[in-house]
PDB file of N, CA and C in Angstrom:
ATOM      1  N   UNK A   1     -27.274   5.426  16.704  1.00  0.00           N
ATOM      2  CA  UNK A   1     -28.607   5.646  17.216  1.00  0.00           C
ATOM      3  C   UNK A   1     -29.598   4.662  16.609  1.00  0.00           C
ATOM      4  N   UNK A   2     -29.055   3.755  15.629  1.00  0.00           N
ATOM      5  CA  UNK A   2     -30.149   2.885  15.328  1.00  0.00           C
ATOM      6  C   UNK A   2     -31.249   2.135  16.609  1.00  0.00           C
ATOM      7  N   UNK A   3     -30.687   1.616  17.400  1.00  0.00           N
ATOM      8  CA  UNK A   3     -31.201   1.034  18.500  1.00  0.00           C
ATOM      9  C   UNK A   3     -32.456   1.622  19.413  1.00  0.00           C
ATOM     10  N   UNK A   4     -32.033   3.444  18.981  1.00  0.00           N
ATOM     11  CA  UNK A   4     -32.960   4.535  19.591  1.00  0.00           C
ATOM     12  C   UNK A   4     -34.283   4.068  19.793  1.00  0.00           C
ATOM     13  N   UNK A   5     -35.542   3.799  20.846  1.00  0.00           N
ATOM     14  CA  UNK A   5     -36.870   3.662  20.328  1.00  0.00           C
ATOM     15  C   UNK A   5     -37.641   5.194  20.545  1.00  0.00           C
ATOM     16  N   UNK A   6     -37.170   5.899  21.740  1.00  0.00           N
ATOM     17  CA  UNK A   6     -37.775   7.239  21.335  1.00  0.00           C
ATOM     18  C   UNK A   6     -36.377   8.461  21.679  1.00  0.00           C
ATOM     19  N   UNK A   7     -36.691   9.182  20.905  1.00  0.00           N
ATOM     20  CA  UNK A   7     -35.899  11.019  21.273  1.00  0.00           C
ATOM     21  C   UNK A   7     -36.564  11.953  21.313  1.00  0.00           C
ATOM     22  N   UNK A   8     -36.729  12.798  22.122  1.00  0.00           N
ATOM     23  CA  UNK A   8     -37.543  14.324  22.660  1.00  0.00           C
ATOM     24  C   UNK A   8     -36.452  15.179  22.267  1.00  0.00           C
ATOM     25  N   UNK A   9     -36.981  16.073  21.242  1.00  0.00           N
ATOM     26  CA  UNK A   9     -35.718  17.147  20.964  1.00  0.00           C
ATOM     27  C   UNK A   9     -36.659  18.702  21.746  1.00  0.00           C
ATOM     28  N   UNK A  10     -35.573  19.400  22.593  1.00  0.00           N
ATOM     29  CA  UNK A  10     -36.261  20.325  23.192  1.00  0.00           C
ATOM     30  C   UNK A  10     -35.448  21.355  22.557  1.00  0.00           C
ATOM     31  N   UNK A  11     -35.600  22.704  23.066  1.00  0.00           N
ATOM     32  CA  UNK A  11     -34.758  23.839  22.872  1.00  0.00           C
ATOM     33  C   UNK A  11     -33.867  23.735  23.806  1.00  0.00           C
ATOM     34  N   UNK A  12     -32.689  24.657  23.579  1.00  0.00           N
ATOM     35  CA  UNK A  12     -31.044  24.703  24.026  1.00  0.00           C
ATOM     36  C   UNK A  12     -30.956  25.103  25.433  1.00  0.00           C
ATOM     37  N   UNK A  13     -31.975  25.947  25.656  1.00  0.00           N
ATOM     38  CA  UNK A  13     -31.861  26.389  26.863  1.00  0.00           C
ATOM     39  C   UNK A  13     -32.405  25.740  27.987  1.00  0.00           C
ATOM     40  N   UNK A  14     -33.562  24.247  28.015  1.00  0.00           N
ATOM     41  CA  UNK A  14     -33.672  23.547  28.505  1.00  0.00           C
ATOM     42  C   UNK A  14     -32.728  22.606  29.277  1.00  0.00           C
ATOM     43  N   UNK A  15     -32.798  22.278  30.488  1.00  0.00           N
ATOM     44  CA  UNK A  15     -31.705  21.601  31.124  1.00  0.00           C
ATOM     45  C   UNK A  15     -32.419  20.094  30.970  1.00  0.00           C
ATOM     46  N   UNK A  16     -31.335  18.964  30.177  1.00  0.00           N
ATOM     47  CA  UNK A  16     -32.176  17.814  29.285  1.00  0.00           C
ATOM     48  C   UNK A  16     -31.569  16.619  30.725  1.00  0.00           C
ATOM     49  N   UNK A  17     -30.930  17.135  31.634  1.00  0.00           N
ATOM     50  CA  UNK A  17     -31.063  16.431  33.011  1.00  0.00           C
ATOM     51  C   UNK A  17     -31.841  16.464  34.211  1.00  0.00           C
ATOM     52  N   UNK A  18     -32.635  17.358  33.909  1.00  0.00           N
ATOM     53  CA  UNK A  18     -34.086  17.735  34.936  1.00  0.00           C
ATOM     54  C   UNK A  18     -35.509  17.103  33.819  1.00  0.00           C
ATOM     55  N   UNK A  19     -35.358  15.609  34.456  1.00  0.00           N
ATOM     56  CA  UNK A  19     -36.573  15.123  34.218  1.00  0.00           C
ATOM     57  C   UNK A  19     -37.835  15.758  33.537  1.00  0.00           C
ATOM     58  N   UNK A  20     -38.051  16.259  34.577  1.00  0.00           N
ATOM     59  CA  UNK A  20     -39.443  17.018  35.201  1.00  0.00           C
ATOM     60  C   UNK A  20     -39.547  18.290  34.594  1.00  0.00           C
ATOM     61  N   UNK A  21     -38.478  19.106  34.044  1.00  0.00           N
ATOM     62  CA  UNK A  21     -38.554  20.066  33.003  1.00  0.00           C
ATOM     63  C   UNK A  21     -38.606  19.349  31.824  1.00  0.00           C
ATOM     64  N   UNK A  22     -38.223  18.669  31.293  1.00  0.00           N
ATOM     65  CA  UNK A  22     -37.959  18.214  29.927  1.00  0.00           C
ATOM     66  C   UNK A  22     -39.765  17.672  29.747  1.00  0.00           C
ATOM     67  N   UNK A  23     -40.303  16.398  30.661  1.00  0.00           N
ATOM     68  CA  UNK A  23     -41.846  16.433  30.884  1.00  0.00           C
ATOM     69  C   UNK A  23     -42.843  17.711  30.804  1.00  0.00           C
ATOM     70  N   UNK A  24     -42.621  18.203  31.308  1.00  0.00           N
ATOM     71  CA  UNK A  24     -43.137  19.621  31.059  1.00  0.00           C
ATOM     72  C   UNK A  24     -43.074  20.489  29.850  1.00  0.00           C
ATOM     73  N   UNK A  25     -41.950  20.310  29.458  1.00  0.00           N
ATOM     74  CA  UNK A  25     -42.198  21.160  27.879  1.00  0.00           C
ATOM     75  C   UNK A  25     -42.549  19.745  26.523  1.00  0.00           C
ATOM     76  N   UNK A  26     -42.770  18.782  27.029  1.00  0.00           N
ATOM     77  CA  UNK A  26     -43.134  17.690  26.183  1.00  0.00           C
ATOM     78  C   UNK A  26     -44.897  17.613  26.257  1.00  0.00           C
ATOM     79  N   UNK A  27     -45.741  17.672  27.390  1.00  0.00           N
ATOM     80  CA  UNK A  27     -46.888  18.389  27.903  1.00  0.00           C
ATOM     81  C   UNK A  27     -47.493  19.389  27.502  1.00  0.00           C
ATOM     82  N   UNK A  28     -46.559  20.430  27.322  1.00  0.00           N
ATOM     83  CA  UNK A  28     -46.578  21.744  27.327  1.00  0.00           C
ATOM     84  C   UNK A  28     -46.606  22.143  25.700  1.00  0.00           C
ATOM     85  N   UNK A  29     -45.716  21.465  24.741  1.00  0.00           N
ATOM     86  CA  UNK A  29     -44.959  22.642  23.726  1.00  0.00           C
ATOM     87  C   UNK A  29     -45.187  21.706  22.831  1.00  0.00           C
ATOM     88  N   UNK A  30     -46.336  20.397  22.829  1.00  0.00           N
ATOM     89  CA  UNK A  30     -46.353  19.767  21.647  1.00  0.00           C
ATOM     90  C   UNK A  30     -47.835  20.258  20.918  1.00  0.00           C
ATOM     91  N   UNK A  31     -47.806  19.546  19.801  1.00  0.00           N
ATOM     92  CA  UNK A  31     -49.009  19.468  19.009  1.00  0.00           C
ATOM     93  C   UNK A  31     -49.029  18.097  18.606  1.00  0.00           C
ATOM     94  N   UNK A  32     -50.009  17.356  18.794  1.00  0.00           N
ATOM     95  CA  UNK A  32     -49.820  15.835  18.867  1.00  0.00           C
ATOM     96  C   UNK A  32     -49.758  15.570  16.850  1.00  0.00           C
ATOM     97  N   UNK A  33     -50.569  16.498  16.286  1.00  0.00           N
ATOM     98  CA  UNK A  33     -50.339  15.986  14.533  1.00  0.00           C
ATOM     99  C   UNK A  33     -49.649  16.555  13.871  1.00  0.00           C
ATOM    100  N   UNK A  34     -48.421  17.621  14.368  1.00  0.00           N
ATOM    101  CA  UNK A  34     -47.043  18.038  13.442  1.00  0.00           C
ATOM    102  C   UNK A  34     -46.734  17.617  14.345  1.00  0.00           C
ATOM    103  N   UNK A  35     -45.786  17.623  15.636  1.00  0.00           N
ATOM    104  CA  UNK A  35     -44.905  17.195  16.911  1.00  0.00           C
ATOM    105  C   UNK A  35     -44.271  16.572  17.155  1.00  0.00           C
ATOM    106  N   UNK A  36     -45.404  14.852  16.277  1.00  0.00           N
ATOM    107  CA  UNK A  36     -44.911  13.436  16.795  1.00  0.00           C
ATOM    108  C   UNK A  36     -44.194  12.847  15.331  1.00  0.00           C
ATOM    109  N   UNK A  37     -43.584  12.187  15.559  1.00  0.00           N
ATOM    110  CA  UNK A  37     -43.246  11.456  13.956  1.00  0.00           C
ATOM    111  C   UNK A  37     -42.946   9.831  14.246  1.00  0.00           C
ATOM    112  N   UNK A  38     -43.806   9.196  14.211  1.00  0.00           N
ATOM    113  CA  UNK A  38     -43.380   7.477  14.099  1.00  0.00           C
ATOM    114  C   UNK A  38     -43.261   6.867  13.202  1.00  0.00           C
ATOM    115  N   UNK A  39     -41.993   6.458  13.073  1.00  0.00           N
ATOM    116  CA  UNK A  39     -41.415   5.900  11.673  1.00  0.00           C
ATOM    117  C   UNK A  39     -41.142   4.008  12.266  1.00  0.00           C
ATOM    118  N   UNK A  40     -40.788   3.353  11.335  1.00  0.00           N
ATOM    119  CA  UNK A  40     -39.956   1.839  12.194  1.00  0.00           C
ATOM    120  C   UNK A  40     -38.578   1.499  11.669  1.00  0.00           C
ATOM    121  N   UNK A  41     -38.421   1.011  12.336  1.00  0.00           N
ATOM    122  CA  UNK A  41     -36.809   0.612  12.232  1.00  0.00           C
ATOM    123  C   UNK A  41     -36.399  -0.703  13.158  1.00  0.00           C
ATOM    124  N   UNK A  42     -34.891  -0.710  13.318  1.00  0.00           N
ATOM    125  CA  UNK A  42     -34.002  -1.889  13.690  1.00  0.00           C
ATOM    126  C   UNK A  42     -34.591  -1.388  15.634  1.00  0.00           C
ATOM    127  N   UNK A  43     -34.742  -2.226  15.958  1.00  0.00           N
ATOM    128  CA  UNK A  43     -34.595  -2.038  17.613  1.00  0.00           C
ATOM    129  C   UNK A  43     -33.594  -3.311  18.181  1.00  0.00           C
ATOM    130  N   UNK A  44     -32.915  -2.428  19.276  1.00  0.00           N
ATOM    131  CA  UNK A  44     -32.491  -3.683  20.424  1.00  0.00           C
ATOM    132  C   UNK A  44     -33.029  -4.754  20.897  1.00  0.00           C
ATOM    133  N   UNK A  45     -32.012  -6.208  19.982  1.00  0.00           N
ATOM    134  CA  UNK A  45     -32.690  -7.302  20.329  1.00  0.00           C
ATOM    135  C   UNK A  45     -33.412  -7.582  21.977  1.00  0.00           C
ATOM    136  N   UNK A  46     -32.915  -7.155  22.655  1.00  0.00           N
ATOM    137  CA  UNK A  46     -33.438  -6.966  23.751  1.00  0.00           C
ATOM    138  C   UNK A  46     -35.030  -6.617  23.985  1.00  0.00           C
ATOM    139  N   UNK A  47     -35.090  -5.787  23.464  1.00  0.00           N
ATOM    140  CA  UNK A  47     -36.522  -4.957  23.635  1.00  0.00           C
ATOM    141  C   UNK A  47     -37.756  -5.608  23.533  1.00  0.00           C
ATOM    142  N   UNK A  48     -38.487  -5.837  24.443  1.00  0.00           N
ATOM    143  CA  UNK A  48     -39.609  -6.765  24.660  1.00  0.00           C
ATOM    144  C   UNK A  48     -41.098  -6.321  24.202  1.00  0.00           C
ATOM    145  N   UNK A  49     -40.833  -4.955  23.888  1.00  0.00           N
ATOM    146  CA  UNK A  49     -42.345  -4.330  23.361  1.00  0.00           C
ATOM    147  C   UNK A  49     -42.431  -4.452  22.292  1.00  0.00           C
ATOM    148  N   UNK A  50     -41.835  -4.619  21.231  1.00  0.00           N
ATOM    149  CA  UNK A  50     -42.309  -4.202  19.839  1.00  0.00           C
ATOM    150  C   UNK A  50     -43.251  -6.128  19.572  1.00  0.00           C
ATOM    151  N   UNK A  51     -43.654  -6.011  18.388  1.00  0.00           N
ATOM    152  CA  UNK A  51     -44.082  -7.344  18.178  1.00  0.00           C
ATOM    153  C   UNK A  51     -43.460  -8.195  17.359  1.00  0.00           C
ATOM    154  N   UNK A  52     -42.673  -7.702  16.986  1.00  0.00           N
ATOM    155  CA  UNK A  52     -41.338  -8.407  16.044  1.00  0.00           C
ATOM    156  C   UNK A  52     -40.085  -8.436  16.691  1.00  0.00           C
ATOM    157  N   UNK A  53     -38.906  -8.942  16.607  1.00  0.00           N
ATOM    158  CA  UNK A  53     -38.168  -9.121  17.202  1.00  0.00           C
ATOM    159  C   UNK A  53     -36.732  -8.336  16.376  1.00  0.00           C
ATOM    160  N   UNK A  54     -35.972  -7.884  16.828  1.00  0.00           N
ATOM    161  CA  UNK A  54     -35.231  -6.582  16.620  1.00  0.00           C
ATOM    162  C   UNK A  54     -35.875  -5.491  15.306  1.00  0.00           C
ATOM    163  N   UNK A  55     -37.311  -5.626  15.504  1.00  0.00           N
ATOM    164  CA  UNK A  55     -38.066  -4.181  14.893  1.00  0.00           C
ATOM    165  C   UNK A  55     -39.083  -3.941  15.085  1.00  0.00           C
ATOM    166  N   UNK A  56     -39.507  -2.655  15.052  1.00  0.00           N
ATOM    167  CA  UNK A  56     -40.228  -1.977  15.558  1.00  0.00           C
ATOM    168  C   UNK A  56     -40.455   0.066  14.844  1.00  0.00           C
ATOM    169  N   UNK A  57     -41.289  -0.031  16.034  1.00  0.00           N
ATOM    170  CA  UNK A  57     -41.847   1.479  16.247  1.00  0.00           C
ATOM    171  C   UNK A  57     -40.840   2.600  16.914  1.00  0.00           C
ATOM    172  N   UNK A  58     -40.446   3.696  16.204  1.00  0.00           N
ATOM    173  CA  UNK A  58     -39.961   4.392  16.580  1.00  0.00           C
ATOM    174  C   UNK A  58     -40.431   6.016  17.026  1.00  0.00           C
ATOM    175  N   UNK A  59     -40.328   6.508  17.863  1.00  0.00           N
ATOM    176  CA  UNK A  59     -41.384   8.147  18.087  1.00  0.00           C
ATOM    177  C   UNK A  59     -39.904   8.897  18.248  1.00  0.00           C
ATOM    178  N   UNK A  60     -40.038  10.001  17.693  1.00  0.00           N
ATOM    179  CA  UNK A  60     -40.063  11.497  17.433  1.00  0.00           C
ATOM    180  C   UNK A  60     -40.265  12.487  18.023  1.00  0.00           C
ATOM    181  N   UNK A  61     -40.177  12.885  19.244  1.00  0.00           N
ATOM    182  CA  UNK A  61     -40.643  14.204  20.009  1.00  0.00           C
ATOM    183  C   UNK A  61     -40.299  15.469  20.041  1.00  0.00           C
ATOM    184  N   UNK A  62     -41.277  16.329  19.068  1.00  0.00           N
ATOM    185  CA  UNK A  62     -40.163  17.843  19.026  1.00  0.00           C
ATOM    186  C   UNK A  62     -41.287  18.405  19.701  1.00  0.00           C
ATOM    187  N   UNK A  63     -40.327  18.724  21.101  1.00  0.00           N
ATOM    188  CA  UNK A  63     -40.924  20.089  22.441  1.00  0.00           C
ATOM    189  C   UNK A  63     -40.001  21.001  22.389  1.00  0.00           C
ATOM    190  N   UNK A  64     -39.687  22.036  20.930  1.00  0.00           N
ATOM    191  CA  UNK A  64     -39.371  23.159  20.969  1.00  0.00           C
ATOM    192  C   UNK A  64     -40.279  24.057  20.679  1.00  0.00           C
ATOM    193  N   UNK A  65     -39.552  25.574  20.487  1.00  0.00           N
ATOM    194  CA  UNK A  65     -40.757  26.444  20.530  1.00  0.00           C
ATOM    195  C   UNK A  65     -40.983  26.383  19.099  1.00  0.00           C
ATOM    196  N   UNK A  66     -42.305  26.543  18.726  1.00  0.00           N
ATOM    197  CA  UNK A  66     -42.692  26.485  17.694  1.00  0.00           C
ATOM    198  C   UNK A  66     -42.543  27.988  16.862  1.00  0.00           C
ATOM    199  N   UNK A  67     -42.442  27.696  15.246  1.00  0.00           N
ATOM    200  CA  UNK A  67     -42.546  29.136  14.468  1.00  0.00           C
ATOM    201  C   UNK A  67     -43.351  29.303  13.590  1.00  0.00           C
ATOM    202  N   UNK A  68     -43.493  30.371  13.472  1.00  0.00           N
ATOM    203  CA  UNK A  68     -44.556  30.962  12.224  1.00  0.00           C
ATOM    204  C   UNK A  68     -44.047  30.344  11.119  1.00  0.00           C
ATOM    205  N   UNK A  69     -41.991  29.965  10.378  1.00  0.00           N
ATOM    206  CA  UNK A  69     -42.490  29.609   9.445  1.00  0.00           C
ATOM    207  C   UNK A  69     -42.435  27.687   9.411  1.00  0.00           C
ATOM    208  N   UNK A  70     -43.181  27.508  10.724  1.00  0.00           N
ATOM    209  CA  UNK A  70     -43.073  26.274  10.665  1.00  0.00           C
ATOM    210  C   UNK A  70     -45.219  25.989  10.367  1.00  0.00           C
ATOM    211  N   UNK A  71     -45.413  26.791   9.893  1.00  0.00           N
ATOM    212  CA  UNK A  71     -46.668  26.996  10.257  1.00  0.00           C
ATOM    213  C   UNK A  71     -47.560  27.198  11.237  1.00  0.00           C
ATOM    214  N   UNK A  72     -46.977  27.738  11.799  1.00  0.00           N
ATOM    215  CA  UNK A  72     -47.945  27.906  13.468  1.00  0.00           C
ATOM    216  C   UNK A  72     -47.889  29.417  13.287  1.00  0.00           C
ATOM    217  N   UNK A  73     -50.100  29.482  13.245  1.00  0.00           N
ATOM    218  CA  UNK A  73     -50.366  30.684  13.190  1.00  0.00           C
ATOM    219  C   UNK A  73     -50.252  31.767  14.468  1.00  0.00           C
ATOM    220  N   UNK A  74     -50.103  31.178  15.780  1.00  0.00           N
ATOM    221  CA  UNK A  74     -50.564  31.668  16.653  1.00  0.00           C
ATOM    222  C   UNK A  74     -48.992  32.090  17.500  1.00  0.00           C
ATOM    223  N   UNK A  75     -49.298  33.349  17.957  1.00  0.00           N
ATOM    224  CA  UNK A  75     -47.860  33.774  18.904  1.00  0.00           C
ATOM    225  C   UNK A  75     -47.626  32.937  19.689  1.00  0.00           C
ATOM    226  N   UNK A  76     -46.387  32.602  19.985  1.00  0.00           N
ATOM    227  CA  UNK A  76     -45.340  31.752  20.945  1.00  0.00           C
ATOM    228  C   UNK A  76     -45.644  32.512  22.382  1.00  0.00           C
ATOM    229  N   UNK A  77     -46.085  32.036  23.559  1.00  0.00           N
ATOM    230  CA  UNK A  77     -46.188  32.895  24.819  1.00  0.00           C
ATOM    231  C   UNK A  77     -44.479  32.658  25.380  1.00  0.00           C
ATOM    232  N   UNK A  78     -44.752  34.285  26.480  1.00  0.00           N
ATOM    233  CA  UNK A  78     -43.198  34.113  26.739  1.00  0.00           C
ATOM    234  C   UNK A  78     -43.000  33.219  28.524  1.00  0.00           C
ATOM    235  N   UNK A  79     -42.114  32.778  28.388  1.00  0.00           N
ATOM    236  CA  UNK A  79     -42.108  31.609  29.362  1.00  0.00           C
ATOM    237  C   UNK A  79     -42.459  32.506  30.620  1.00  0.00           C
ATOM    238  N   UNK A  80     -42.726  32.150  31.746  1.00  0.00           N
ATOM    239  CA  UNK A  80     -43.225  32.539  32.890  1.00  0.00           C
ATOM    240  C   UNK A  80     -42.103  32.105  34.424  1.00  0.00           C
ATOM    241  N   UNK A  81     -41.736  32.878  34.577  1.00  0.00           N
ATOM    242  CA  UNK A  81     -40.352  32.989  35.591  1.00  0.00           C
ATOM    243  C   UNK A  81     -40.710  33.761  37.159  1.00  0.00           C
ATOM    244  N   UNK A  82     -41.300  32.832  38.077  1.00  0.00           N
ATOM    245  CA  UNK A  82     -40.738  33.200  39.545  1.00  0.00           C
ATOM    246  C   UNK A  82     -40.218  34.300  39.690  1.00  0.00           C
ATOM    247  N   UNK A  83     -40.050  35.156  40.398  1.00  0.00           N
ATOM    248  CA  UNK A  83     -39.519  35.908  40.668  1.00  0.00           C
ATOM    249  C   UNK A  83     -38.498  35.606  42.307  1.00  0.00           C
ATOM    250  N   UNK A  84     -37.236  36.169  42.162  1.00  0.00           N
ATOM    251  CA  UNK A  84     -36.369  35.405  43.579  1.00  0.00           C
ATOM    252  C   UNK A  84     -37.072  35.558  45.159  1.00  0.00           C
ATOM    253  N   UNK A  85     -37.942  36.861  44.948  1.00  0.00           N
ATOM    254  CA  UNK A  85     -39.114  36.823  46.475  1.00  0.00           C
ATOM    255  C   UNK A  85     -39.843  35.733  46.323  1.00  0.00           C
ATOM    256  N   UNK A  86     -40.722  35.706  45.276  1.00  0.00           N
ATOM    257  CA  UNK A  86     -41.721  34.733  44.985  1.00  0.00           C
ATOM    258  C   UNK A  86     -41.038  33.234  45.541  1.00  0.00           C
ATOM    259  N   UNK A  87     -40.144  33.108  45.140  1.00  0.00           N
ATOM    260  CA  UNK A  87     -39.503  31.212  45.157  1.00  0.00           C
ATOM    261  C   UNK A  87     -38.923  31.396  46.675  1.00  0.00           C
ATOM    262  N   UNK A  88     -38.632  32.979  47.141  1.00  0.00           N
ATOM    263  CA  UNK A  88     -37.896  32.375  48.704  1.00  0.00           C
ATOM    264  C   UNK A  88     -38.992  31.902  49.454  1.00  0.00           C
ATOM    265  N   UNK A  89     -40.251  33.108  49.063  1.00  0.00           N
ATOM    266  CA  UNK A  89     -41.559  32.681  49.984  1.00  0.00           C
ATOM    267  C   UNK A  89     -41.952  31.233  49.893  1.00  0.00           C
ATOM    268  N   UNK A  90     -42.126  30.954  48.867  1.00  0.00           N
ATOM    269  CA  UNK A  90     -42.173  29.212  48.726  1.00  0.00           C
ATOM    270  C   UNK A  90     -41.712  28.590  49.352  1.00  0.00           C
ATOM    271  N   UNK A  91     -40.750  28.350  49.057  1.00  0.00           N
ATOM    272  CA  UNK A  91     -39.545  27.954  50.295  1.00  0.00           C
ATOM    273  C   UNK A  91     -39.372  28.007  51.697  1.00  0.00           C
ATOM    274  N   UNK A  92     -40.082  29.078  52.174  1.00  0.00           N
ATOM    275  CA  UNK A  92     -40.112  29.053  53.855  1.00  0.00           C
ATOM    276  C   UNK A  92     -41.575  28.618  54.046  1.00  0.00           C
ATOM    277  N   UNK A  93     -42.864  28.167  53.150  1.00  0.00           N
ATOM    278  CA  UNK A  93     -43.606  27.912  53.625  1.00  0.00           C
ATOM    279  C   UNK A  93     -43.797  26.130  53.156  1.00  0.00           C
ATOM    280  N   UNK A  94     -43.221  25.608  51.971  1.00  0.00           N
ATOM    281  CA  UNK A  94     -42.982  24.953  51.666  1.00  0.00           C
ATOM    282  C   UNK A  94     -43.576  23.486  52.336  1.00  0.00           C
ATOM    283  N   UNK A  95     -42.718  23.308  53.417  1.00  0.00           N
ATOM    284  CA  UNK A  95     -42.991  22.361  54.489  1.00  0.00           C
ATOM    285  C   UNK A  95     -44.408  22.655  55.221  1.00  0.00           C
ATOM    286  N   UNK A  96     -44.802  23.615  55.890  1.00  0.00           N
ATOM    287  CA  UNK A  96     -46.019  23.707  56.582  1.00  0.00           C
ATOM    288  C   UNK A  96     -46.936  23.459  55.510  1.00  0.00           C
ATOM    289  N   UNK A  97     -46.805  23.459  54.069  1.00  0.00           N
ATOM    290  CA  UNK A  97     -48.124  22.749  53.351  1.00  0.00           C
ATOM    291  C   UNK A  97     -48.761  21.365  53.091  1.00  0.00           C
ATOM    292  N   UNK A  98     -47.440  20.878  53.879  1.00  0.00           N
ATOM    293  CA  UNK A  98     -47.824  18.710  53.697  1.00  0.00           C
ATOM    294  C   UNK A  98     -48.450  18.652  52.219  1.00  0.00           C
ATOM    295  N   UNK A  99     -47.259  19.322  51.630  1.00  0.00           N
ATOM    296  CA  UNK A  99     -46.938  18.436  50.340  1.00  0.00           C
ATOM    297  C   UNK A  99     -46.441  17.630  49.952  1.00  0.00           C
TER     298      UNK A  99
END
C-alpha cells in the first residue's frame, strides 16, 4: 500500500462497491478535525499531482460510526431505511418525475 494516495475506511456493513453509498457516508459520518489524517509518503512515480516527484500527500478517511469512547459526545442516529411499500411506490412513479 505504499503507493496508496487516499483510503476511506467505512463500517462492515457498507457495500465498498456502491460508489454512491460509500460518498454518502464520507458526507455524512465525517468530522473534518478527528476524521481526516494527512500524513506524506512514497507516491507512484506516475502521479502528476503531488509537487515532488514519487512524494507526496497522503489522506485518511474514517466514515465509520463514531463512539463515545472515541470522544464523541453526542448519540450516533440510527440509520434510516425505506420501507419495501415506500421503495415500490418510488419505483412505479419514478419515471413520470423526469429525473
Amino acid at each position: 500500500m505504499m503507493n496508496v494516495k487516499m483510503i476511506i475506511v467505512v463500517d462492515s456493513h457498507v457495500n465498498v462497491q456502491d460508489l454512491s453509498e460509500v460518498a454518502w457516508r464520507v458526507f455524512n459520518n465525517i468530522d473534518a478535525e478527528h476524521d481526516l489524517e494527512i500524513v506524506h509518503g512514497p507516491l507512484d512515480v506516475l502521479d502528476h499531482s503531488s509537487p515532488y516527484a514519487k512524494w507526496g500527500a497522503k489522506l485518511g478517511i474514517d466514515a465509520t460510526k463514531t463512539w463515545a469512547e472515541e470522544g464523541h459526545a453526542r448519540e450516533w442516529p440510527d440509520e434510516i431505511e425505506m420501507s419495501a411499500e415506500v421503495k415500490a411506490r418510488v419505483d412505479s412513479i419514478w419515471n413520470s418525475l423526469g429525473l
